[in-house]
N, C-alpha and C. Protein backbone atom coordinates (compact mmCIF):
# COMPACT_ATOMS: atom_id res chain seq x y z
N UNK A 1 0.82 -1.19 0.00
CA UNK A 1 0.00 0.00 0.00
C UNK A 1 0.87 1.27 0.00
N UNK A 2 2.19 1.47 0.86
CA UNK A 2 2.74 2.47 0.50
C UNK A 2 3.53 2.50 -0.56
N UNK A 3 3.75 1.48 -1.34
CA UNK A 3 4.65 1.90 -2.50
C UNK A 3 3.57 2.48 -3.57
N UNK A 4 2.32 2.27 -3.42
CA UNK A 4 1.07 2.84 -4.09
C UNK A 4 1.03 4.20 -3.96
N UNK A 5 1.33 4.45 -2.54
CA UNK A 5 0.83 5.46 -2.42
C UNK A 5 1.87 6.62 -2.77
N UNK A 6 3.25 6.26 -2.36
CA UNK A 6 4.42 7.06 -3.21
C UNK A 6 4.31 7.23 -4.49
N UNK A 7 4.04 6.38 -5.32
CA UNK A 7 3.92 5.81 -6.52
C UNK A 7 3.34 7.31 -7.38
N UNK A 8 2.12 7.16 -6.63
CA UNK A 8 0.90 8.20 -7.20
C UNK A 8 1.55 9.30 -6.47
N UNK A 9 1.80 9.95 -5.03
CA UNK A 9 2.45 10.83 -5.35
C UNK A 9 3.85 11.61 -5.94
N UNK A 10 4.70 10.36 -6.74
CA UNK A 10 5.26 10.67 -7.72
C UNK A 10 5.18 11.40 -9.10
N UNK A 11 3.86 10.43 -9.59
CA UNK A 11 3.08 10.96 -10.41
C UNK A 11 2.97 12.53 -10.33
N UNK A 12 2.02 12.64 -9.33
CA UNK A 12 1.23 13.82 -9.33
C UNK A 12 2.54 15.01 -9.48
N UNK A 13 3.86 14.99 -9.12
CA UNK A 13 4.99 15.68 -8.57
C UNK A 13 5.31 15.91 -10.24
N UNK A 14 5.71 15.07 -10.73
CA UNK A 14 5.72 14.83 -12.47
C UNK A 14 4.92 15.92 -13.26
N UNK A 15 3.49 15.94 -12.61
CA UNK A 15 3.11 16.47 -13.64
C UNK A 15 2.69 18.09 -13.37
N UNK A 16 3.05 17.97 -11.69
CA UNK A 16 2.99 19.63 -11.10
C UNK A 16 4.02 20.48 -11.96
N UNK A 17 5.45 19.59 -11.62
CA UNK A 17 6.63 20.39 -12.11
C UNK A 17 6.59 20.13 -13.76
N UNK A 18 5.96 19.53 -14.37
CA UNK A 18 5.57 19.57 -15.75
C UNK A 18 5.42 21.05 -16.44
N UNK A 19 6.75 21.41 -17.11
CA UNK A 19 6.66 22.79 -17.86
C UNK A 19 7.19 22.07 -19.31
N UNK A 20 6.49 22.24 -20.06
CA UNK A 20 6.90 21.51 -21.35
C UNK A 20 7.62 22.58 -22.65
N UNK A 21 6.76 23.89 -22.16
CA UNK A 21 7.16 24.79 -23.23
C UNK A 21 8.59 25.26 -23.42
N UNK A 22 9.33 25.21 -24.34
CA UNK A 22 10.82 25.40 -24.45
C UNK A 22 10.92 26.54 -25.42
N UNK A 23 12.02 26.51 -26.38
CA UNK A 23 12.20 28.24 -26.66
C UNK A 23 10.86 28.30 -27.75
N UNK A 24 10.86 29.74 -27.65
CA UNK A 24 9.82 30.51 -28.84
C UNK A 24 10.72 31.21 -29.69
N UNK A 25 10.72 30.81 -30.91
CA UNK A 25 11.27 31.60 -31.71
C UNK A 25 9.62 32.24 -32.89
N UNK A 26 10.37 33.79 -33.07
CA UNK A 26 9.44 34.61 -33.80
C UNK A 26 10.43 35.42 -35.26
N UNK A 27 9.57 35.67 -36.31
CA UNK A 27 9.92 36.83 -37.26
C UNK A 27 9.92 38.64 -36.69
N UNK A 28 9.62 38.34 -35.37
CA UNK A 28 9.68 39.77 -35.16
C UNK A 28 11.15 40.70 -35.19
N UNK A 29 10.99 41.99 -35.66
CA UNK A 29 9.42 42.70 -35.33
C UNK A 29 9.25 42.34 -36.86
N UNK A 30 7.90 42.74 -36.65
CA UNK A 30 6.88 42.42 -38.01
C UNK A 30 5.96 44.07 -38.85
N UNK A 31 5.48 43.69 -39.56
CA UNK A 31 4.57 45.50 -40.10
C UNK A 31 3.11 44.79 -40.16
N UNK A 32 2.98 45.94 -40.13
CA UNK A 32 1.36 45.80 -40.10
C UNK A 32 0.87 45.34 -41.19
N UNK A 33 0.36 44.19 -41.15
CA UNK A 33 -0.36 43.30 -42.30
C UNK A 33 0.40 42.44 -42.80
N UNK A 34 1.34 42.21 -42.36
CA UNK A 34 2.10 41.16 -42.41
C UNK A 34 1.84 39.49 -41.52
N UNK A 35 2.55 38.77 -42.09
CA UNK A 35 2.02 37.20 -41.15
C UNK A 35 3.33 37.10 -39.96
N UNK A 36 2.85 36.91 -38.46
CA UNK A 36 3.99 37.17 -37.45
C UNK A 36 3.95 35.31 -37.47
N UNK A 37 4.97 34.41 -37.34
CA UNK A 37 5.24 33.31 -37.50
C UNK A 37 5.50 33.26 -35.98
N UNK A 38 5.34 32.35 -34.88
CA UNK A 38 5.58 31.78 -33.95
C UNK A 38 6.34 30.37 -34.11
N UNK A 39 7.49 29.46 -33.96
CA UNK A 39 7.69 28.19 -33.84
C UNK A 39 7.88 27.95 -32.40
N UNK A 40 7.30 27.28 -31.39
CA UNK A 40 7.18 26.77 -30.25
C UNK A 40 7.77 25.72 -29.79
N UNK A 41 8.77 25.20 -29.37
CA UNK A 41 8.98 23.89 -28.70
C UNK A 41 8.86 23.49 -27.97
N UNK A 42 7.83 22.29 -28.33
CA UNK A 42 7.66 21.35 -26.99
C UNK A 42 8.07 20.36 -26.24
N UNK A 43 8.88 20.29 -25.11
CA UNK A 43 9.62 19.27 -24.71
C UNK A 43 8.68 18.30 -23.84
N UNK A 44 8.75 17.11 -23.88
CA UNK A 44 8.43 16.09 -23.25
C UNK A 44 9.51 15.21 -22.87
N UNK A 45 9.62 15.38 -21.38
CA UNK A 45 10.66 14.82 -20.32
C UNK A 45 10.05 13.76 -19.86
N UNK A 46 8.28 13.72 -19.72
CA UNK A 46 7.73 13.06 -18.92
C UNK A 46 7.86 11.13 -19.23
N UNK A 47 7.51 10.25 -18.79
CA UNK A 47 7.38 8.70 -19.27
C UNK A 47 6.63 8.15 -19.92
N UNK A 48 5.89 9.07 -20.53
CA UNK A 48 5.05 8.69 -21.39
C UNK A 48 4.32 9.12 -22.49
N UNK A 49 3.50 8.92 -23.92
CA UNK A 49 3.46 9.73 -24.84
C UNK A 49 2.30 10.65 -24.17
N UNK A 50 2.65 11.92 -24.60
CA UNK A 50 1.35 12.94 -24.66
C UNK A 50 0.30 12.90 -25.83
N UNK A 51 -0.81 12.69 -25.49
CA UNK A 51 -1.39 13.41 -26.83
C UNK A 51 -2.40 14.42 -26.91
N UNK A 52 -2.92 14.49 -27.65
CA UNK A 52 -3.67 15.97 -28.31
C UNK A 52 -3.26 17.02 -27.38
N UNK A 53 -2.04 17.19 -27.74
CA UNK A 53 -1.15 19.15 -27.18
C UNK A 53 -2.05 19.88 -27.88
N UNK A 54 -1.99 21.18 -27.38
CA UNK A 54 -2.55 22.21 -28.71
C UNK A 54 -1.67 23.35 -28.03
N UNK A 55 -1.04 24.09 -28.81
CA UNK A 55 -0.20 25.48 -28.18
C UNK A 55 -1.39 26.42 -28.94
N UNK A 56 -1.62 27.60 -28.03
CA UNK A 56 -2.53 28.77 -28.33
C UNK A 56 -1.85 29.86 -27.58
N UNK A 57 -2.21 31.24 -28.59
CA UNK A 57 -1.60 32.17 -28.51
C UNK A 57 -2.80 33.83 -28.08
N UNK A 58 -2.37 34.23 -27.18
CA UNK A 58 -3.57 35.68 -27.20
C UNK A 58 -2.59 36.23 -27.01
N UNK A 59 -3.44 37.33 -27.58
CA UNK A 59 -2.39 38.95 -27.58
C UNK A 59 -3.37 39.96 -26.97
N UNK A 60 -3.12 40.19 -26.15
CA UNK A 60 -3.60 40.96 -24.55
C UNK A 60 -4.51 42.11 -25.08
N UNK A 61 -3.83 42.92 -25.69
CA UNK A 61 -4.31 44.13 -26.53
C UNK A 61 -5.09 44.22 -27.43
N UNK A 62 -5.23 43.33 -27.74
CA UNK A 62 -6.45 43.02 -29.02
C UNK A 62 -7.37 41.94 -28.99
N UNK A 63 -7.41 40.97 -27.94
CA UNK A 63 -8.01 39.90 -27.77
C UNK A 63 -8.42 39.33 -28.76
N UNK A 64 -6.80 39.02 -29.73
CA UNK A 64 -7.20 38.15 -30.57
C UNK A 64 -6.19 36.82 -30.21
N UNK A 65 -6.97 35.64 -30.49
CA UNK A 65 -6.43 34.06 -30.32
C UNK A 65 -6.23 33.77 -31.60
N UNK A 66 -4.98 33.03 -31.75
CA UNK A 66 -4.68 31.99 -32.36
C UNK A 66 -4.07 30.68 -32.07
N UNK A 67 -4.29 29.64 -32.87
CA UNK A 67 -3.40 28.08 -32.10
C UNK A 67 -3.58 26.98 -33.09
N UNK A 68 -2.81 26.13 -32.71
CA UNK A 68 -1.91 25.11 -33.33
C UNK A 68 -3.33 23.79 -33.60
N UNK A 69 -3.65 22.90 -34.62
CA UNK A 69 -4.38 21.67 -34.09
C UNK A 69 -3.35 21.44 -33.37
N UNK A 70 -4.57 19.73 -32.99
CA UNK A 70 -3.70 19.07 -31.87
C UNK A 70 -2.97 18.13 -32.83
N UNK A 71 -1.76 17.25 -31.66
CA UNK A 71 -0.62 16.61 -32.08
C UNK A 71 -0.24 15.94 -30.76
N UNK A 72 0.47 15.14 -30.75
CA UNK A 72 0.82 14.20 -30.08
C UNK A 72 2.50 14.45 -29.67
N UNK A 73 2.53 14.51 -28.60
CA UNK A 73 4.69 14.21 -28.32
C UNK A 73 4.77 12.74 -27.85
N UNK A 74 5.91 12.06 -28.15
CA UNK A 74 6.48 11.20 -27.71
C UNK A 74 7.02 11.43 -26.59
N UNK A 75 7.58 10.52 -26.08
CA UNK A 75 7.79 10.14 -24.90
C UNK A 75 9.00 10.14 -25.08
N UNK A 76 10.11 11.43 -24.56
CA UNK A 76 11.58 12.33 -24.56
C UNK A 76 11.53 13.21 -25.87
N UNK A 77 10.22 13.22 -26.05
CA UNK A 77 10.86 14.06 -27.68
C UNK A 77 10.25 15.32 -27.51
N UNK A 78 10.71 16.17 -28.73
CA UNK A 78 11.09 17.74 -28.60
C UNK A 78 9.97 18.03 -30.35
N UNK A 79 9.20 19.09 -29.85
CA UNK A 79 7.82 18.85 -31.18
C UNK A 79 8.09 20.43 -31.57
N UNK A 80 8.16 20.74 -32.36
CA UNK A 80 7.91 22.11 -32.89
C UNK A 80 6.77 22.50 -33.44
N UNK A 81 5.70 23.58 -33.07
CA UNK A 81 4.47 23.42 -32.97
C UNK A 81 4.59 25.11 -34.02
N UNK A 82 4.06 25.09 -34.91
CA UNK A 82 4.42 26.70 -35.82
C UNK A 82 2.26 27.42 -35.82
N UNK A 83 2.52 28.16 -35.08
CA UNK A 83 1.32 29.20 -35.54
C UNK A 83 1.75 30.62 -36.22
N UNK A 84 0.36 30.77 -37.17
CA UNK A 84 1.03 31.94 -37.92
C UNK A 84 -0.35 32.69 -37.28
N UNK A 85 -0.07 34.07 -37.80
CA UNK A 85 -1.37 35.36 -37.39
C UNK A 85 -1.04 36.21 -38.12
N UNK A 86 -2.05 36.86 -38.89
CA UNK A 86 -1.62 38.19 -39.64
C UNK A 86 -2.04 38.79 -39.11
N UNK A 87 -0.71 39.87 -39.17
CA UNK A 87 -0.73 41.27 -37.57
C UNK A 87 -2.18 42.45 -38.84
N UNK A 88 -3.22 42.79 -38.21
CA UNK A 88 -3.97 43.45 -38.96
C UNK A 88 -3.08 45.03 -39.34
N UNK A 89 -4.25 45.66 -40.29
CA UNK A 89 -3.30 46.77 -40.91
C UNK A 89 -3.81 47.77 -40.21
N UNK A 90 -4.61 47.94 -39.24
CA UNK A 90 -4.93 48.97 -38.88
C UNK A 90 -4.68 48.88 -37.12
N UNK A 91 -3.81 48.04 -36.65
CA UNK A 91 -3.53 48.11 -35.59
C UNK A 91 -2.60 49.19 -35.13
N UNK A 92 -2.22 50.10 -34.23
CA UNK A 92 -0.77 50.89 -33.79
C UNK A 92 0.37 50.15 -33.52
N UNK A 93 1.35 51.30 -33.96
CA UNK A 93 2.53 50.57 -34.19
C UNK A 93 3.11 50.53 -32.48
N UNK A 94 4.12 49.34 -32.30
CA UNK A 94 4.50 49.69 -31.26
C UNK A 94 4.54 47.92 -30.39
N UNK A 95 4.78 47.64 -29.15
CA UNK A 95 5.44 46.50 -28.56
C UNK A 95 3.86 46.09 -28.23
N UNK A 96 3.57 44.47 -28.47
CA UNK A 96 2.43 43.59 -27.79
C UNK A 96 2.65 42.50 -27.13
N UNK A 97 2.32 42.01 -25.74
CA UNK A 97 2.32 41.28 -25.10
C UNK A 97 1.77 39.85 -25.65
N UNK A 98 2.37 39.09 -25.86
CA UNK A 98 1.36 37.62 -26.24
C UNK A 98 2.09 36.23 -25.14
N UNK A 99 0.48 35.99 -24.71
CA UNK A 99 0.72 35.10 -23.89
C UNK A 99 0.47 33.35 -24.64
N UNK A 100 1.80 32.50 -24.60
CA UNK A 100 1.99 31.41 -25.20
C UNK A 100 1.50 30.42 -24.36
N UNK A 101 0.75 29.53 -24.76
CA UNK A 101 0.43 28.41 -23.63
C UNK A 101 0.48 26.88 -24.39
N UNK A 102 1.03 25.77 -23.89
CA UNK A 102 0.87 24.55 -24.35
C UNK A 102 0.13 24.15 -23.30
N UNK A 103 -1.34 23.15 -23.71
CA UNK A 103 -1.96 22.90 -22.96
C UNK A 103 -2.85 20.86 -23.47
N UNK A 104 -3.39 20.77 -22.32
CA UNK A 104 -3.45 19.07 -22.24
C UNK A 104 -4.89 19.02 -21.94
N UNK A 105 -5.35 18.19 -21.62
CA UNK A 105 -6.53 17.54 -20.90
C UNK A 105 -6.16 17.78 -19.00
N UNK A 106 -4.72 17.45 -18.83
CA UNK A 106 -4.13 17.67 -17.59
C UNK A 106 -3.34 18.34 -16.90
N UNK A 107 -2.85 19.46 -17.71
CA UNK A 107 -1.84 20.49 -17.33
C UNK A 107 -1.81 21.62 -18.37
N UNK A 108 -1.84 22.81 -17.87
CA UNK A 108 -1.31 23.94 -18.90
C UNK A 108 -0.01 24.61 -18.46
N UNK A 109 0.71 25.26 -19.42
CA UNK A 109 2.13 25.64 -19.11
C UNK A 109 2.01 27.01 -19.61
N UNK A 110 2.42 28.36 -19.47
CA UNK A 110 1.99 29.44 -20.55
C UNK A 110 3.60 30.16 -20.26
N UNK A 111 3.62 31.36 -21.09
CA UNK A 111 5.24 31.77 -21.02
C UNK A 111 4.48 33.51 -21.92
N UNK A 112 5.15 34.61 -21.45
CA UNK A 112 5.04 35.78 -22.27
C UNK A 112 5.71 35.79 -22.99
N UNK A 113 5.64 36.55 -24.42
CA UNK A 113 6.48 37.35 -24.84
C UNK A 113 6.09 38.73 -25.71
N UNK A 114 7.15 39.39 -25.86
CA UNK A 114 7.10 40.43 -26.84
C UNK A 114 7.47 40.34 -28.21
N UNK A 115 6.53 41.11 -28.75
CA UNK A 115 6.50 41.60 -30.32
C UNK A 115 6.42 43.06 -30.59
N UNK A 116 6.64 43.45 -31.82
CA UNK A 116 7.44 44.77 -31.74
C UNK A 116 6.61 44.79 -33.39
N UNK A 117 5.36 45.40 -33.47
CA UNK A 117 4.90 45.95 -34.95
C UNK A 117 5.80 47.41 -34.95
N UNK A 118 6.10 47.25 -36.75
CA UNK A 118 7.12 48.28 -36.93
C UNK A 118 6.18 48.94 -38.26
């Protein structure tokens, strides 16, 4: 019974400290009306395969979403997840907050960054 019970709170420890999202690379800065490219990496450390990830993207200032279908990681492997968005033409120029998130059925992970319309 207690190796059960370690067991599971192993688990649960796994998937607390579970941060999967790794670097963001972007085309920024970008112009207005142009497509801003996101590539995302997703690492999976955990023991087992993940599936249906979906990485989604909001941008604070405009409450607009975008995101990835879903996809599956293996089990130690590293997924590159690409969303695109065309920055509209009538937005102001100037730095936007976008909040990145890879998310599960059982955990979400999110990370900021900046973009710079020029």
């Amino acid at each position: 019974m207690y190796k059960k019970f370690l067991l599971l709170i192993l688990m649960i420890f796994s998937l607390v400290s579970f941060q999967p999202l790794g670097a963001i690379f972007t085309n920024d800065p970008v112009r207005r009306g142009q497509e801003l490219v996101l590539n995302v990496n997703i690492d999976n450390d955990l023991n087992y395969k993940i599936k249906d990830m979906q990485v989604r993207a909001f941008v604070y200032d405009l409450g607009e979403v975008f995101s990835s279908n879903e996809f599956d990681v293996g089990r130690g492997d590293t997924v590159t997840s690409r969303l695109n968005w065309e920055v509209p033409e009538d937005i102001p120029l100037g730095e936007y907050v976008i909040k990145v998130s890879a998310s599960h059925d059982r955990f979400r992970h999110s990370k900021h960054i900046f973009i710079e319309v020029i």
